[in-house]
Protein backbone atom coordinates (compact mmCIF):
# COMPACT_ATOMS: atom_id res chain seq x y z
CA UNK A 1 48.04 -21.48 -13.37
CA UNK A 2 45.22 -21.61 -15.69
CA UNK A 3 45.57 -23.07 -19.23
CA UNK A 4 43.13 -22.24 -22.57
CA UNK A 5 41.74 -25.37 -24.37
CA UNK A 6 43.92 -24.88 -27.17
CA UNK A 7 46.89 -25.13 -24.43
CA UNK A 8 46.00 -27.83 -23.42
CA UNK A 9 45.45 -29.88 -25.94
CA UNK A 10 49.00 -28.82 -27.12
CA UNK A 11 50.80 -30.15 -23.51
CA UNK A 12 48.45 -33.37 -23.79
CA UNK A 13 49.61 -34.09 -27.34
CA UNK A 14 53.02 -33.28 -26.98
CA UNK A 15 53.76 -35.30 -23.85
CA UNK A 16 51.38 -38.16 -25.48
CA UNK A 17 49.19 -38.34 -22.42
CA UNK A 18 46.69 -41.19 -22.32
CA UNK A 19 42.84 -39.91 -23.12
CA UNK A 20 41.47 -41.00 -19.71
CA UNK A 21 43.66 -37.51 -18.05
CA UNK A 22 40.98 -35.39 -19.38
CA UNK A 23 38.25 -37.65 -17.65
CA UNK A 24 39.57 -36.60 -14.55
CA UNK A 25 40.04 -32.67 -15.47
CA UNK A 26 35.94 -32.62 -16.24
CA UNK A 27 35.64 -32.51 -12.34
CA UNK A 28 37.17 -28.75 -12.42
CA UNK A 29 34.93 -27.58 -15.70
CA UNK A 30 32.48 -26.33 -14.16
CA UNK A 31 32.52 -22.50 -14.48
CA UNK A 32 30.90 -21.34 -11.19
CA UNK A 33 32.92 -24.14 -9.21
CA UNK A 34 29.50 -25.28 -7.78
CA UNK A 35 28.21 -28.08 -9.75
CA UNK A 36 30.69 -30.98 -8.83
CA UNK A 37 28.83 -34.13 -9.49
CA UNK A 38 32.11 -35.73 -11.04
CA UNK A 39 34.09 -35.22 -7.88
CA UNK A 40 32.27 -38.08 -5.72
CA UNK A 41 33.98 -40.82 -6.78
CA UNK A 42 37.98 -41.85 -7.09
CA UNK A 43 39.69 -43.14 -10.46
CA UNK A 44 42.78 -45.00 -11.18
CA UNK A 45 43.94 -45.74 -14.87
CA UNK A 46 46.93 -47.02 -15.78
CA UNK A 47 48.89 -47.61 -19.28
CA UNK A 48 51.98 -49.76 -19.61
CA UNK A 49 54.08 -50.01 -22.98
CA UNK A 50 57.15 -51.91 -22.06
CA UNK A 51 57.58 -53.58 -25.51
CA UNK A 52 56.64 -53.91 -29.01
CA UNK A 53 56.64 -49.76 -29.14
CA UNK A 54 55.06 -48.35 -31.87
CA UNK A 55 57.77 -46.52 -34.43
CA UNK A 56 55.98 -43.08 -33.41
CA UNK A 57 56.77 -43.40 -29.76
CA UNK A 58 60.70 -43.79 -29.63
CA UNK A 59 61.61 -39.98 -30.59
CA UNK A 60 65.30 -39.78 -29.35
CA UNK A 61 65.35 -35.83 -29.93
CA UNK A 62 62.93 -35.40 -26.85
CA UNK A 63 64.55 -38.14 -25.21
CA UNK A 64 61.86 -40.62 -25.13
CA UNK A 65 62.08 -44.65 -25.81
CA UNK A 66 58.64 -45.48 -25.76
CA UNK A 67 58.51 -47.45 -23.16
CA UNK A 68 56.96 -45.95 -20.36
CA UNK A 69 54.46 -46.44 -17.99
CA UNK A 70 51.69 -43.79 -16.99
CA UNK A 71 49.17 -43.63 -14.61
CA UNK A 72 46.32 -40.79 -13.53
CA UNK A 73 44.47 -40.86 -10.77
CA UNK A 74 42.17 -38.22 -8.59
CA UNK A 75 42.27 -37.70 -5.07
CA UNK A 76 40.21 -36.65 -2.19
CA UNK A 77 40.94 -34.47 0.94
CA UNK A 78 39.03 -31.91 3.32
CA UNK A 79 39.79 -28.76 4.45
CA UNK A 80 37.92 -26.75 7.11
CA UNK A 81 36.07 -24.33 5.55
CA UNK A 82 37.69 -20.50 5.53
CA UNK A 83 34.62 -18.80 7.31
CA UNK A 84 34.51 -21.74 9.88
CA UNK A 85 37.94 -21.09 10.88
CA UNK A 86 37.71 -21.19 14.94
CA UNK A 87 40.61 -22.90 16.47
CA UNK A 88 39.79 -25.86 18.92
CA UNK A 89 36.09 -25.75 17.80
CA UNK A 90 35.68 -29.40 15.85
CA UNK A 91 32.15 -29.64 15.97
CA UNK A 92 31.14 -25.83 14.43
CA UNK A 93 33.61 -26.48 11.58
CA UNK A 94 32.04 -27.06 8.19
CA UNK A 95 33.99 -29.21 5.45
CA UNK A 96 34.74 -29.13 2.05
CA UNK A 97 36.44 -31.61 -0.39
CA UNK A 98 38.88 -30.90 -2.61
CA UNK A 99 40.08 -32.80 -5.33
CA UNK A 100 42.88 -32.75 -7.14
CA UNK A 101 44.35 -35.00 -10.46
CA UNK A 102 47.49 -36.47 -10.72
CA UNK A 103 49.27 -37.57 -14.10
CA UNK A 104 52.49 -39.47 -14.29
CA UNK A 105 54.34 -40.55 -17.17
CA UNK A 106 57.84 -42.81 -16.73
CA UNK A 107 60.21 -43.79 -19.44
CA UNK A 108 61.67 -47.02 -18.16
CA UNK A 109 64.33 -46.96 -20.40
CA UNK A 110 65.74 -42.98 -20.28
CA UNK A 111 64.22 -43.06 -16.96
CA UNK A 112 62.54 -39.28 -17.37
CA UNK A 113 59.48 -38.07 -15.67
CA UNK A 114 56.46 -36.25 -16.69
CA UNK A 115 54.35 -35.05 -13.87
CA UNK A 116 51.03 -33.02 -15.09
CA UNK A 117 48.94 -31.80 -11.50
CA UNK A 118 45.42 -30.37 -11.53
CA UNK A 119 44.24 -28.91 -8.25
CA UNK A 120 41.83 -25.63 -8.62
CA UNK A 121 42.94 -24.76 -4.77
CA UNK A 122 46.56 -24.73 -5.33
CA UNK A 123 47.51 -26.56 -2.33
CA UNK A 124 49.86 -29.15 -4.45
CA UNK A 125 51.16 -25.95 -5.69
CA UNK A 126 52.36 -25.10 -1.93
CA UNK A 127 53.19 -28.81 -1.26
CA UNK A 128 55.61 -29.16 -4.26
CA UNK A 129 57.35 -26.11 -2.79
CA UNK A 130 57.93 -26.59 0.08
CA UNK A 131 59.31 -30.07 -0.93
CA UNK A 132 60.46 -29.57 -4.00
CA UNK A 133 61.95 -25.96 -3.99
CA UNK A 134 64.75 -25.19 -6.47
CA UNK A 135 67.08 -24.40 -4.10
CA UNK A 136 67.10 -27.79 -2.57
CA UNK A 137 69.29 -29.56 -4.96
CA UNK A 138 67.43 -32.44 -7.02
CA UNK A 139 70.26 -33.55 -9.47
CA UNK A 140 71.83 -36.12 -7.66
CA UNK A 141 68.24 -37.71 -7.25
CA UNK A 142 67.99 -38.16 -10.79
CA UNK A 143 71.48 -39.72 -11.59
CA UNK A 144 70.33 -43.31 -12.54
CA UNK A 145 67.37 -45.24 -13.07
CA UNK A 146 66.74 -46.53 -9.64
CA UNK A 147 66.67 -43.01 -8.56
CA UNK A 148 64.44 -41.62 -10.36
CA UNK A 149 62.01 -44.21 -10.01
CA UNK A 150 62.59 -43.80 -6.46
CA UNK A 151 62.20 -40.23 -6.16
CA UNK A 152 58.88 -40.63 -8.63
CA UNK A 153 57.64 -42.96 -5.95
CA UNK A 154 58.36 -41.07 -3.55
CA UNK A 155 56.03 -37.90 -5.09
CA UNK A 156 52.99 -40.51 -4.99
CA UNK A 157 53.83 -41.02 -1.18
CA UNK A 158 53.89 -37.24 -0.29
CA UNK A 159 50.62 -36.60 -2.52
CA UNK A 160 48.63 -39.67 -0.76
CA UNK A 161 49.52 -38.00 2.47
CA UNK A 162 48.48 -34.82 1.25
CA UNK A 163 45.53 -36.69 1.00
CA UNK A 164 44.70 -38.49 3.55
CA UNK A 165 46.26 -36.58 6.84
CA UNK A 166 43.15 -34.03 7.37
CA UNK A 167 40.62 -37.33 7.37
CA UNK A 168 41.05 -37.70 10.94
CA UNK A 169 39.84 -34.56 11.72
CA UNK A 170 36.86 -34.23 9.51
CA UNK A 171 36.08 -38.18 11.15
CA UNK A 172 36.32 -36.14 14.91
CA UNK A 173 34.37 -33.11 13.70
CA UNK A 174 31.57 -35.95 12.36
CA UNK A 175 31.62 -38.03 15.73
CA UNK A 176 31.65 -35.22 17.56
CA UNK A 177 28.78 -34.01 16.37
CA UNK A 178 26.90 -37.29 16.29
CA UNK A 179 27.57 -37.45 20.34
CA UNK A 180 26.53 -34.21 20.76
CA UNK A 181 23.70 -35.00 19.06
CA UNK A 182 22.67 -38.47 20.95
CA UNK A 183 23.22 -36.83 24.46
CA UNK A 184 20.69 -34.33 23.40
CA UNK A 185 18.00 -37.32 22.32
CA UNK A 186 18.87 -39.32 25.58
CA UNK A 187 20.62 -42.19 24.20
């Protein structure tokens, strides 16, 4: 789903996400999709309150102590290319890396979640559905604190596998082309 500016400076500010999220959304501003400079390198940033909240944080009515955790980070993964396509073919596929952005926010005292996702290709989309789906039933995942921490842990596990699985392949395609290329130069 696509969001304004306006949008989304209303979700950041409600929520109270830390300023380092919209770092990580430059790498999808570009308009044509083809100038993504920002995408070469990984980030982690992290943001604990635990005590001494601020009076401004604890808002009961939205069911939030203040004391939280949150974290953002961006991650890497290849896909074969659409056009290159050919099944069983390694070394004729051409690559291309996707990113995607990951926000979390915990409450460690009302233990609620706040999970904000940017990926321009959707494919979190598909992976929160097919694990996630709403007619799998969630509630009893949620029923205490270890729980949900759990089941937030859990997310970063699924999303780092999301990650990292098509590697290997992309690593094949690249050595297979290197050998193909060294037995044609003699070596």
């Amino acid at each position: 789903m696509e969001i304004t500016a306006s949008g989304l400076e209303r979700i950041l500010s409600y929520y109270q996400v830390m300023p380092w999220f919209l770092d990580f959304l430059y790498c999808f501003g570009s308009k044509d999709g083809r100038d993504r400079d920002s995408t070469r390198f990984s980030c982690f940033r992290a943001e604990k309150t635990l005590r001494d909240v601020k009076a401004g944080l604890d808002i009961d009515a939205l069911n939030r102590s203040g004391r939280r955790y949150q974290l953002c980070y961006t991650l890497k993964s290849v896909d074969p290319k659409p056009e290159s396509n050919k099944p069983d073919d390694l070394v004729n596929k051409a690559w291309r890396i996707r990113s995607a952005v990951v926000y979390h926010q915990f409450d460690v005292e009302k233990a609620t979640q706040l999970w904000i996702l940017g990926d321009p290709l959707q494919g979190f989309r598909d992976l929160i559905q097919e694990h996630l789906h709403e007619d799998k039933i969630h509630s009893n995942r949620y029923t205490n604190f270890a729980q949900s921490l759990k089941s937030s842990l859990d997310a970063h596990i699924l999303y780092a596998q999301w990650a990292t699985e098509p590697w290997i392949w992309h690593v094949q395609s690249s050595e297979e082309i290197i050998d193909r290329i060294v037995s044609i130069l003699g070596y």
